[in-house]
PDB file of N, CA and C in Angstrom:
ATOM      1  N   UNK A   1    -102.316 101.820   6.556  1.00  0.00           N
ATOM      2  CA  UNK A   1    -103.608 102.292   6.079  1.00  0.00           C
ATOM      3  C   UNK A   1    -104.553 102.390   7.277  1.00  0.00           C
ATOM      4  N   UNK A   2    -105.135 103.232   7.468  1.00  0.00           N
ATOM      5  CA  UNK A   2    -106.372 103.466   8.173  1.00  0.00           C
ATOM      6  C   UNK A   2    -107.346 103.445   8.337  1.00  0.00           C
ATOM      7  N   UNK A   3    -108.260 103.295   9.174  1.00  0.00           N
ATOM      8  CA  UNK A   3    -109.352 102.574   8.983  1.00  0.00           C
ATOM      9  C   UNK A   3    -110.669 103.572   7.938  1.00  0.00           C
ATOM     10  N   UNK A   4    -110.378 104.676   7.755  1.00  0.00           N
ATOM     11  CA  UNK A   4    -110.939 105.755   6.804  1.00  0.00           C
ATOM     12  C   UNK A   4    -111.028 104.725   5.490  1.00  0.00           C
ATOM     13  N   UNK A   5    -109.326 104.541   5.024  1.00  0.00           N
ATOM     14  CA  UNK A   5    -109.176 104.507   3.754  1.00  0.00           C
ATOM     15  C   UNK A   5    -109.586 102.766   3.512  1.00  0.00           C
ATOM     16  N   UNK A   6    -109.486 102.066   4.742  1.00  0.00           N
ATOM     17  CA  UNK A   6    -110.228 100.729   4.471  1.00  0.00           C
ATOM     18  C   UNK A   6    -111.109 100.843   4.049  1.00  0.00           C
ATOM     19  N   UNK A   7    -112.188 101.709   4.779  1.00  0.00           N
ATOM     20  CA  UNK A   7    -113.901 102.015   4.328  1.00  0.00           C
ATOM     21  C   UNK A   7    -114.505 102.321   2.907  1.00  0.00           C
ATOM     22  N   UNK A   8    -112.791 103.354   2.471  1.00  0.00           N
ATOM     23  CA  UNK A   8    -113.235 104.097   1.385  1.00  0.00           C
ATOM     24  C   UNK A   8    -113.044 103.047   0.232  1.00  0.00           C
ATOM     25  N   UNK A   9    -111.744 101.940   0.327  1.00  0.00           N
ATOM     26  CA  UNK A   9    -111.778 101.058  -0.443  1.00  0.00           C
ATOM     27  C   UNK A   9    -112.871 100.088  -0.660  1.00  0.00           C
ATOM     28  N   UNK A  10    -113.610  99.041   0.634  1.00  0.00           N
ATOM     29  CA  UNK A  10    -114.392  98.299   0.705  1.00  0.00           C
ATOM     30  C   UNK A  10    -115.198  99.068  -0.365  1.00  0.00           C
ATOM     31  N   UNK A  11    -115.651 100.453   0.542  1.00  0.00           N
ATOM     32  CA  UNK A  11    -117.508 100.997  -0.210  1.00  0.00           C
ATOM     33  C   UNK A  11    -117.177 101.228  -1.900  1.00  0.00           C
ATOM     34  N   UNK A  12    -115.687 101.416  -2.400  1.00  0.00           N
ATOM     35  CA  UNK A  12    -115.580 101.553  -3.535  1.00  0.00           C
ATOM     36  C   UNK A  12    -115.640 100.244  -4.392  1.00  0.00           C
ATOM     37  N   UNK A  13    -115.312  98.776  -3.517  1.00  0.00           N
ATOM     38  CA  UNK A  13    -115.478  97.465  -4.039  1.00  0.00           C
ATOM     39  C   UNK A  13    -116.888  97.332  -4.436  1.00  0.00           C
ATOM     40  N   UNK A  14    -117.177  97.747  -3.420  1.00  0.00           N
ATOM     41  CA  UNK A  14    -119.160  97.338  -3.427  1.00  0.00           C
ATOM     42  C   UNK A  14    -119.969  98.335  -4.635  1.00  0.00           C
ATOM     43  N   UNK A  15    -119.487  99.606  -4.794  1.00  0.00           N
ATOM     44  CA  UNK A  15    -120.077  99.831  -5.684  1.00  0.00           C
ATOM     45  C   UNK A  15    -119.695  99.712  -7.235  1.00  0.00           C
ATOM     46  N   UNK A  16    -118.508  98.652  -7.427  1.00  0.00           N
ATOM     47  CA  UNK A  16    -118.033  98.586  -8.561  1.00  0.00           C
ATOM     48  C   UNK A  16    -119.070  97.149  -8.830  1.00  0.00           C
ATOM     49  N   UNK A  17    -119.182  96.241  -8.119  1.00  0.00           N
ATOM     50  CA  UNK A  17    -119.848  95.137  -7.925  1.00  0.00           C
ATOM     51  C   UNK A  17    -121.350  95.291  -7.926  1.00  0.00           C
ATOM     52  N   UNK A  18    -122.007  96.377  -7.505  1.00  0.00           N
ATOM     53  CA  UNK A  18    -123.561  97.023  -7.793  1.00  0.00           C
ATOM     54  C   UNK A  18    -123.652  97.130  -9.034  1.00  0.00           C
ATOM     55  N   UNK A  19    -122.642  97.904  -9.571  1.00  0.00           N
ATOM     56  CA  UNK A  19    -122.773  98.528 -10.806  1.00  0.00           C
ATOM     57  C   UNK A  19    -122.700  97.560 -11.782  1.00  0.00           C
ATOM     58  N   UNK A  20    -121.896  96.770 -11.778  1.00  0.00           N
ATOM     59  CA  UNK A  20    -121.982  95.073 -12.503  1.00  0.00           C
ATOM     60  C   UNK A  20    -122.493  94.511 -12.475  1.00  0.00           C
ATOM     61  N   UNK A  21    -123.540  94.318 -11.101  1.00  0.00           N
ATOM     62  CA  UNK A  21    -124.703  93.409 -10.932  1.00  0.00           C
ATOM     63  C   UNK A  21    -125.818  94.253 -11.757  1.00  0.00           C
ATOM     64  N   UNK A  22    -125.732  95.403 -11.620  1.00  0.00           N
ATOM     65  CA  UNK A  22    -126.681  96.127 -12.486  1.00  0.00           C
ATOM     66  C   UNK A  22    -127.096  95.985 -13.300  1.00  0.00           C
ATOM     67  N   UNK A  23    -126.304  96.004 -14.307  1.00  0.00           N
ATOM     68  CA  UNK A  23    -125.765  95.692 -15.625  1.00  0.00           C
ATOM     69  C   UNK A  23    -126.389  94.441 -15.785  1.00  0.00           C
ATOM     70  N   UNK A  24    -125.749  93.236 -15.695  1.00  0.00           N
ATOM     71  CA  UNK A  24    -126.307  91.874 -15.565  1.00  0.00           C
ATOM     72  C   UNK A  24    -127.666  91.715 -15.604  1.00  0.00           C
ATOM     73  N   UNK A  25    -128.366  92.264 -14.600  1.00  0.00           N
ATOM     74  CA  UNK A  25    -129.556  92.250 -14.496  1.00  0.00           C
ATOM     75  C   UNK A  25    -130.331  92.926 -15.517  1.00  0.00           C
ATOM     76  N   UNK A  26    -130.082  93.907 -16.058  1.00  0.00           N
ATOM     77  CA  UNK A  26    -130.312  94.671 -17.346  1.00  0.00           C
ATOM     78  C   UNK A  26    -130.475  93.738 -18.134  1.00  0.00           C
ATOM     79  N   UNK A  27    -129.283  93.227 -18.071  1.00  0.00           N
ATOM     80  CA  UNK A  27    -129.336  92.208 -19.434  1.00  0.00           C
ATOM     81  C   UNK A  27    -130.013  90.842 -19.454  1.00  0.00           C
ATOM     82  N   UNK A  28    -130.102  90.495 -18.196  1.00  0.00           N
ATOM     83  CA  UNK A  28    -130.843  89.036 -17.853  1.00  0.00           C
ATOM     84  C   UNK A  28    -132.408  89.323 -18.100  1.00  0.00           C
ATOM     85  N   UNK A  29    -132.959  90.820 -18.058  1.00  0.00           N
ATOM     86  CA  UNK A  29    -134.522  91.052 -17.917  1.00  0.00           C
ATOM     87  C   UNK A  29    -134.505  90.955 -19.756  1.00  0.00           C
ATOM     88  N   UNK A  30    -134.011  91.692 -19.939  1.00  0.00           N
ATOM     89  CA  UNK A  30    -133.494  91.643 -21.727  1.00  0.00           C
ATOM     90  C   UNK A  30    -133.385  90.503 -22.526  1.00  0.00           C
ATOM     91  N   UNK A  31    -132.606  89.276 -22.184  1.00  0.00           N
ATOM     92  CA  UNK A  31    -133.056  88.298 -22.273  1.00  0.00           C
ATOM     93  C   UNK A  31    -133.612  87.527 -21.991  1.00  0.00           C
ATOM     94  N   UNK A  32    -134.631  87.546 -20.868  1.00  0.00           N
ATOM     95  CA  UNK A  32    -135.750  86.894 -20.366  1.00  0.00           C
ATOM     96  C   UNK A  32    -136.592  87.554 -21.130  1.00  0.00           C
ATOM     97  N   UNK A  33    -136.985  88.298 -21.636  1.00  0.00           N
ATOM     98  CA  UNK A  33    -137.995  89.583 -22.611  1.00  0.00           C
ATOM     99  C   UNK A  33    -137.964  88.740 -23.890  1.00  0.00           C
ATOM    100  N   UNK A  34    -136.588  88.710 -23.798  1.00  0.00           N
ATOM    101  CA  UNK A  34    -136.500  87.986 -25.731  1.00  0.00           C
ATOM    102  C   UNK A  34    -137.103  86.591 -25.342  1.00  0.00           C
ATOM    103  N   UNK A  35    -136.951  85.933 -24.417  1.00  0.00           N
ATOM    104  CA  UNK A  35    -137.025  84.778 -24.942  1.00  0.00           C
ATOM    105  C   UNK A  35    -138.748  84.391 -24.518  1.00  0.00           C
ATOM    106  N   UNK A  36    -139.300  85.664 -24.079  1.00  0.00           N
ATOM    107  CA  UNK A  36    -140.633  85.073 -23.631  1.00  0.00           C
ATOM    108  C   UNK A  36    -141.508  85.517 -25.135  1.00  0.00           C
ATOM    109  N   UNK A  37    -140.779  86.865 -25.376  1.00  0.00           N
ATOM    110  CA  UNK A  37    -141.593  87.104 -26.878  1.00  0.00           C
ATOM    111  C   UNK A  37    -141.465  85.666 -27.784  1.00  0.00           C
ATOM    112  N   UNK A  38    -140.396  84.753 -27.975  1.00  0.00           N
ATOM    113  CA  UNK A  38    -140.076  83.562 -28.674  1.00  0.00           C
ATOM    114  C   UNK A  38    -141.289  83.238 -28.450  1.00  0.00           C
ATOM    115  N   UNK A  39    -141.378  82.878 -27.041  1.00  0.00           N
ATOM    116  CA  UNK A  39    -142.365  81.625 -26.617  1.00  0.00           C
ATOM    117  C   UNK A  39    -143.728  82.065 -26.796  1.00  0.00           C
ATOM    118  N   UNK A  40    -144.077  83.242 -26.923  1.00  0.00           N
ATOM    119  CA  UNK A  40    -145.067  83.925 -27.141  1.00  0.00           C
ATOM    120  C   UNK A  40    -145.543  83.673 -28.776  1.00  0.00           C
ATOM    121  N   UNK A  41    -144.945  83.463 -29.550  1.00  0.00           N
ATOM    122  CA  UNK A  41    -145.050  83.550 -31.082  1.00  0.00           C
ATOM    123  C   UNK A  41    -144.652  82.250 -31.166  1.00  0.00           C
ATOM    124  N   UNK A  42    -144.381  80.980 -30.555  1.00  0.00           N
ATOM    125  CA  UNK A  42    -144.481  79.660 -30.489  1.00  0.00           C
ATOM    126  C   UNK A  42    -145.887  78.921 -30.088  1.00  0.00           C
ATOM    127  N   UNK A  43    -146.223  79.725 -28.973  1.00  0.00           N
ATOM    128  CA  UNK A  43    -147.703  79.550 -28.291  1.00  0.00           C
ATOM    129  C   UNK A  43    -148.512  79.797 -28.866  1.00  0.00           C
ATOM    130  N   UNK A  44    -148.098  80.767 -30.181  1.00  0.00           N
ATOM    131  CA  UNK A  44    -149.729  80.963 -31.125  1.00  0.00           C
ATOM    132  C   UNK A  44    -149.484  80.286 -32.211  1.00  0.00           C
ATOM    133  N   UNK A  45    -148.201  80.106 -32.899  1.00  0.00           N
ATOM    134  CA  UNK A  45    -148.241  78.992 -33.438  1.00  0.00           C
ATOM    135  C   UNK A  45    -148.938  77.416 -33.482  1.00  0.00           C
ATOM    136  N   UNK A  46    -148.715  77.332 -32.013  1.00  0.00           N
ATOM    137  CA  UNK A  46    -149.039  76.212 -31.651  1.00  0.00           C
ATOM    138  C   UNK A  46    -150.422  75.956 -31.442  1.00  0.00           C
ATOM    139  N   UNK A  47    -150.941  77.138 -31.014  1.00  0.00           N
ATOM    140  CA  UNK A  47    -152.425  77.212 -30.348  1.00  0.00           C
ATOM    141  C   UNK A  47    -153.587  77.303 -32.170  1.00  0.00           C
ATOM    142  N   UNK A  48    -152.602  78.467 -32.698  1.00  0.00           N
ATOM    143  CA  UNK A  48    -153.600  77.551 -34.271  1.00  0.00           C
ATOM    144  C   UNK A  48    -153.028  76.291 -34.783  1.00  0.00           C
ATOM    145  N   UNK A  49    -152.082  75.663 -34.889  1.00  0.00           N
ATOM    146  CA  UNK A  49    -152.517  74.394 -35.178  1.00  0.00           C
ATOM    147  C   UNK A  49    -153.333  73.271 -34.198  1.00  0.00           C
ATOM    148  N   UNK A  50    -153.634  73.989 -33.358  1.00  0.00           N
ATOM    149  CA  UNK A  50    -154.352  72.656 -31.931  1.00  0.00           C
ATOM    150  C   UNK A  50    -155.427  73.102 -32.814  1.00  0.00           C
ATOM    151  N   UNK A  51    -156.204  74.691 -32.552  1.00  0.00           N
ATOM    152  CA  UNK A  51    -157.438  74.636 -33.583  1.00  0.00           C
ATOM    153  C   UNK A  51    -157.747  73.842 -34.053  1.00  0.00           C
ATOM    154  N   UNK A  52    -156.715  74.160 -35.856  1.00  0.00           N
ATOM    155  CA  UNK A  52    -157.051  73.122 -37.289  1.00  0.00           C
ATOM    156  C   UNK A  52    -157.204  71.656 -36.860  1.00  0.00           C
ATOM    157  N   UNK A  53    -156.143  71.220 -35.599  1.00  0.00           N
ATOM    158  CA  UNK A  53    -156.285  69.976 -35.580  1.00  0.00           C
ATOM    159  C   UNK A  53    -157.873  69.405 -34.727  1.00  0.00           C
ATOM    160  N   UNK A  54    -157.892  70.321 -34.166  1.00  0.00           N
ATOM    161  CA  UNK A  54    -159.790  69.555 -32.837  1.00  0.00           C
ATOM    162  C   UNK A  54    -160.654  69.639 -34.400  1.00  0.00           C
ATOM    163  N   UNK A  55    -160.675  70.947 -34.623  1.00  0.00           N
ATOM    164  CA  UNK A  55    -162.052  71.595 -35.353  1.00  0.00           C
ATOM    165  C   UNK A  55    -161.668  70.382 -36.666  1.00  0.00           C
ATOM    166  N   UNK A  56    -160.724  70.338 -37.228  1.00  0.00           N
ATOM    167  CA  UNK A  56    -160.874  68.793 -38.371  1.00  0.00           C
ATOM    168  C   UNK A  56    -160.678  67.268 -37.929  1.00  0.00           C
ATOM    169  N   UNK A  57    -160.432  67.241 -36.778  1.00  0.00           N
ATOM    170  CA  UNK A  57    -159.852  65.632 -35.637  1.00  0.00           C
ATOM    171  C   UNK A  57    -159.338  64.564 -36.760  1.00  0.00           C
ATOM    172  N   UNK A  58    -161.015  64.428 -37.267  1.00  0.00           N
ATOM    173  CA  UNK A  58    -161.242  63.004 -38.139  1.00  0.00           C
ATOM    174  C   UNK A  58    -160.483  63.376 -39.865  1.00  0.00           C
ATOM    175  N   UNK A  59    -159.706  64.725 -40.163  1.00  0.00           N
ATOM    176  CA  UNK A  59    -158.927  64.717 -40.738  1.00  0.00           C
ATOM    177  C   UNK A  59    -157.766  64.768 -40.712  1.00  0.00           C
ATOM    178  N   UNK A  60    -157.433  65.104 -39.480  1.00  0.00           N
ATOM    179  CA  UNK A  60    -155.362  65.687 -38.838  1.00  0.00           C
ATOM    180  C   UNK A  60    -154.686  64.463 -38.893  1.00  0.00           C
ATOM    181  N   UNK A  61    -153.986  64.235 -39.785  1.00  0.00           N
ATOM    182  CA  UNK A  61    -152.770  63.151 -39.871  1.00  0.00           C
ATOM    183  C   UNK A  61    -152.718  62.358 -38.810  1.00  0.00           C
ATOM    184  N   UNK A  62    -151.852  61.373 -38.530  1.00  0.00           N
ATOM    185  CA  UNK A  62    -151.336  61.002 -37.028  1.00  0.00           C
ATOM    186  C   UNK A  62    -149.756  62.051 -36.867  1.00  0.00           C
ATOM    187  N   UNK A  63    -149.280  62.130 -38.466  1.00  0.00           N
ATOM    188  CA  UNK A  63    -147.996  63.070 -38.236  1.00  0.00           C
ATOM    189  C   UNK A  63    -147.997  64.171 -37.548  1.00  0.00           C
ATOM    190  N   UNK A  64    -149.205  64.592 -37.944  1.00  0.00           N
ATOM    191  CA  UNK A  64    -149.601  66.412 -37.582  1.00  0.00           C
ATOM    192  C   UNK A  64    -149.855  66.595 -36.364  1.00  0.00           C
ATOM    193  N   UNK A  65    -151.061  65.290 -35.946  1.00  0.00           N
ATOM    194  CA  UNK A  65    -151.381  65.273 -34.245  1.00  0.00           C
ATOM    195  C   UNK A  65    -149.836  64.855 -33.339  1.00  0.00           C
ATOM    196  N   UNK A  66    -148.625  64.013 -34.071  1.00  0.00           N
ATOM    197  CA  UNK A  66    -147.570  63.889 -32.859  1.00  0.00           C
ATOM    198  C   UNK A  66    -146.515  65.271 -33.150  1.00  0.00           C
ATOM    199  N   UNK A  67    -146.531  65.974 -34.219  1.00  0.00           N
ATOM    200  CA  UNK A  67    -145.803  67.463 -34.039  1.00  0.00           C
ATOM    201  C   UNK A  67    -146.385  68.371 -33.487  1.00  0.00           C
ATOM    202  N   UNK A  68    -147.920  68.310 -33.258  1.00  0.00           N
ATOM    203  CA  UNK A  68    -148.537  69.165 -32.358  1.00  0.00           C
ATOM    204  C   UNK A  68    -148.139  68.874 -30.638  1.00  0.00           C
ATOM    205  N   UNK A  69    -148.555  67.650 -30.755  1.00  0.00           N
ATOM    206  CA  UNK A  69    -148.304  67.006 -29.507  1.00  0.00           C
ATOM    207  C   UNK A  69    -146.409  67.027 -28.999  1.00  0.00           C
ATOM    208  N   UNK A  70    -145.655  66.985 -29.698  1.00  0.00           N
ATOM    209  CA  UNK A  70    -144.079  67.377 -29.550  1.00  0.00           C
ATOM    210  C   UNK A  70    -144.120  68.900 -29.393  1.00  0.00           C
ATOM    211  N   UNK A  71    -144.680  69.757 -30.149  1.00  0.00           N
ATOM    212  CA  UNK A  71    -144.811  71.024 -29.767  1.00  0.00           C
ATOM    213  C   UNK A  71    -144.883  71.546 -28.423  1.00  0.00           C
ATOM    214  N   UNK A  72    -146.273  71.330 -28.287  1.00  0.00           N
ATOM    215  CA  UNK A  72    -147.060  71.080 -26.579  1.00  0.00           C
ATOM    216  C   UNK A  72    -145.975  71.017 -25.907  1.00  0.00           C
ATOM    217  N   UNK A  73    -145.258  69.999 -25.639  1.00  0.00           N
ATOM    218  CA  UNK A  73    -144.374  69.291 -25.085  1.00  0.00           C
ATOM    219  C   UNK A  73    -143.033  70.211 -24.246  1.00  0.00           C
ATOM    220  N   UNK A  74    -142.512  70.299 -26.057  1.00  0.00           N
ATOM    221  CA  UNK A  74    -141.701  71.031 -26.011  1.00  0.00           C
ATOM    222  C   UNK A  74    -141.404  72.947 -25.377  1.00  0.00           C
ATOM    223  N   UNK A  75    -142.969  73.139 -25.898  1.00  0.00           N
ATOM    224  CA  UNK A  75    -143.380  74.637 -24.758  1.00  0.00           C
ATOM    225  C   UNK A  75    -143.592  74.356 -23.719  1.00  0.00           C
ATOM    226  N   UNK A  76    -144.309  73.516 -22.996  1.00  0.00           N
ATOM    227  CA  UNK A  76    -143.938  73.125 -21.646  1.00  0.00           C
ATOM    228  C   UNK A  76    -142.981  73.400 -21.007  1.00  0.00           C
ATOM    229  N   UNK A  77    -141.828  72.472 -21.477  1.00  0.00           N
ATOM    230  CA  UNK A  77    -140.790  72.432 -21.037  1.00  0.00           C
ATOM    231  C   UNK A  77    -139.737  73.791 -20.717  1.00  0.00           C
ATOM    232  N   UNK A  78    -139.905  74.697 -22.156  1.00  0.00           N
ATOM    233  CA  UNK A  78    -139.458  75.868 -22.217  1.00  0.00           C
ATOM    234  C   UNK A  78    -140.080  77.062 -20.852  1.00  0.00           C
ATOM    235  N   UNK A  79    -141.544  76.665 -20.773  1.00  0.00           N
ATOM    236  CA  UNK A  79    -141.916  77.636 -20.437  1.00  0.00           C
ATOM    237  C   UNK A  79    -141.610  77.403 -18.554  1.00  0.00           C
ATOM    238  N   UNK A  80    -141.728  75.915 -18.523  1.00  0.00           N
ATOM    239  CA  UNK A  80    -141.377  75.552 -16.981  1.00  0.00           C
ATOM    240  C   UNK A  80    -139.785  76.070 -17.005  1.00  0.00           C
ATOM    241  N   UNK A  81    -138.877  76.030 -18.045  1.00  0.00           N
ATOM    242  CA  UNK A  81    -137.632  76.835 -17.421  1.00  0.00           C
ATOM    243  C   UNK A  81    -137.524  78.507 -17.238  1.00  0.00           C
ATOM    244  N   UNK A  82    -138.390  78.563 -18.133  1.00  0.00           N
ATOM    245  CA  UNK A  82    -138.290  80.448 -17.924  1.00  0.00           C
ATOM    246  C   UNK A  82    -138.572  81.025 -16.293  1.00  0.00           C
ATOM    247  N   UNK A  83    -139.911  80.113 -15.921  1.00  0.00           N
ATOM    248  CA  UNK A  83    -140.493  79.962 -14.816  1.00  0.00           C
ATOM    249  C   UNK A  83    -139.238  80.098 -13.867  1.00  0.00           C
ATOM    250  N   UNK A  84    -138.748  79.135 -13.866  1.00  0.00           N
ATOM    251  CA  UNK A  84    -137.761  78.897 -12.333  1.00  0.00           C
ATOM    252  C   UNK A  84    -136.640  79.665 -12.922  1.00  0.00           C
ATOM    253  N   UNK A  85    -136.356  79.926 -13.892  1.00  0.00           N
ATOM    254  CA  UNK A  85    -135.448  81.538 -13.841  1.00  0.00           C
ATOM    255  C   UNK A  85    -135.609  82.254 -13.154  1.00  0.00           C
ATOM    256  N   UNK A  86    -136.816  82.824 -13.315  1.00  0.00           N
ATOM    257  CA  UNK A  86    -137.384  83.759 -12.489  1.00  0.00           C
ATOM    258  C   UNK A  86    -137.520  83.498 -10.958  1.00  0.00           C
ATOM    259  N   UNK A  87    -137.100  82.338 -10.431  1.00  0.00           N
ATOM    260  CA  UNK A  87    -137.839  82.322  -8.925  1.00  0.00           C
ATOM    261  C   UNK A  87    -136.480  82.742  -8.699  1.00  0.00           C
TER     262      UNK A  87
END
């Protein structure tokens, strides 16, 4: 084999491997999309019950204030992983 048809093989490796990374990436923005809309419709969830809970304080359960507070928590956490996905 010659060094032509080496070239022609390598550049044909590389673009089978572009084209897959492509792809991937398609799909990784796709599911980074889905999962921020989640967190997006978790965050307003969450953000009206913080409301109900300040604006009534001296009425919000202690149950209600530690599922709010597990909530919180728990988006945090979600949202610090989406984060370093992305870096």
């Amino acid at each position: 084999m010659n060094l032509q048809d080496d070239l022609k093989k390598i550049a044909e490796k590389v673009r089978k491997y572009r084209d897959e990374a492509r792809v991937q990436l398609h799909l990784a923005r796709e599911d980074v999309r889905d999962e921020w809309d989640d967190l997006e419709a978790d965050w307003e969830r969450f953000r009206q019950r913080l409301d109900r809970i300040l604006h009534d304080a001296s009425d919000a359960t202690q149950e209600t204030r530690e599922a709010a507070h597990k909530l919180g928590s728990e988006l945090r956490t979600r949202y610090e992983n989406l984060r370093n996905r992305l870096k």
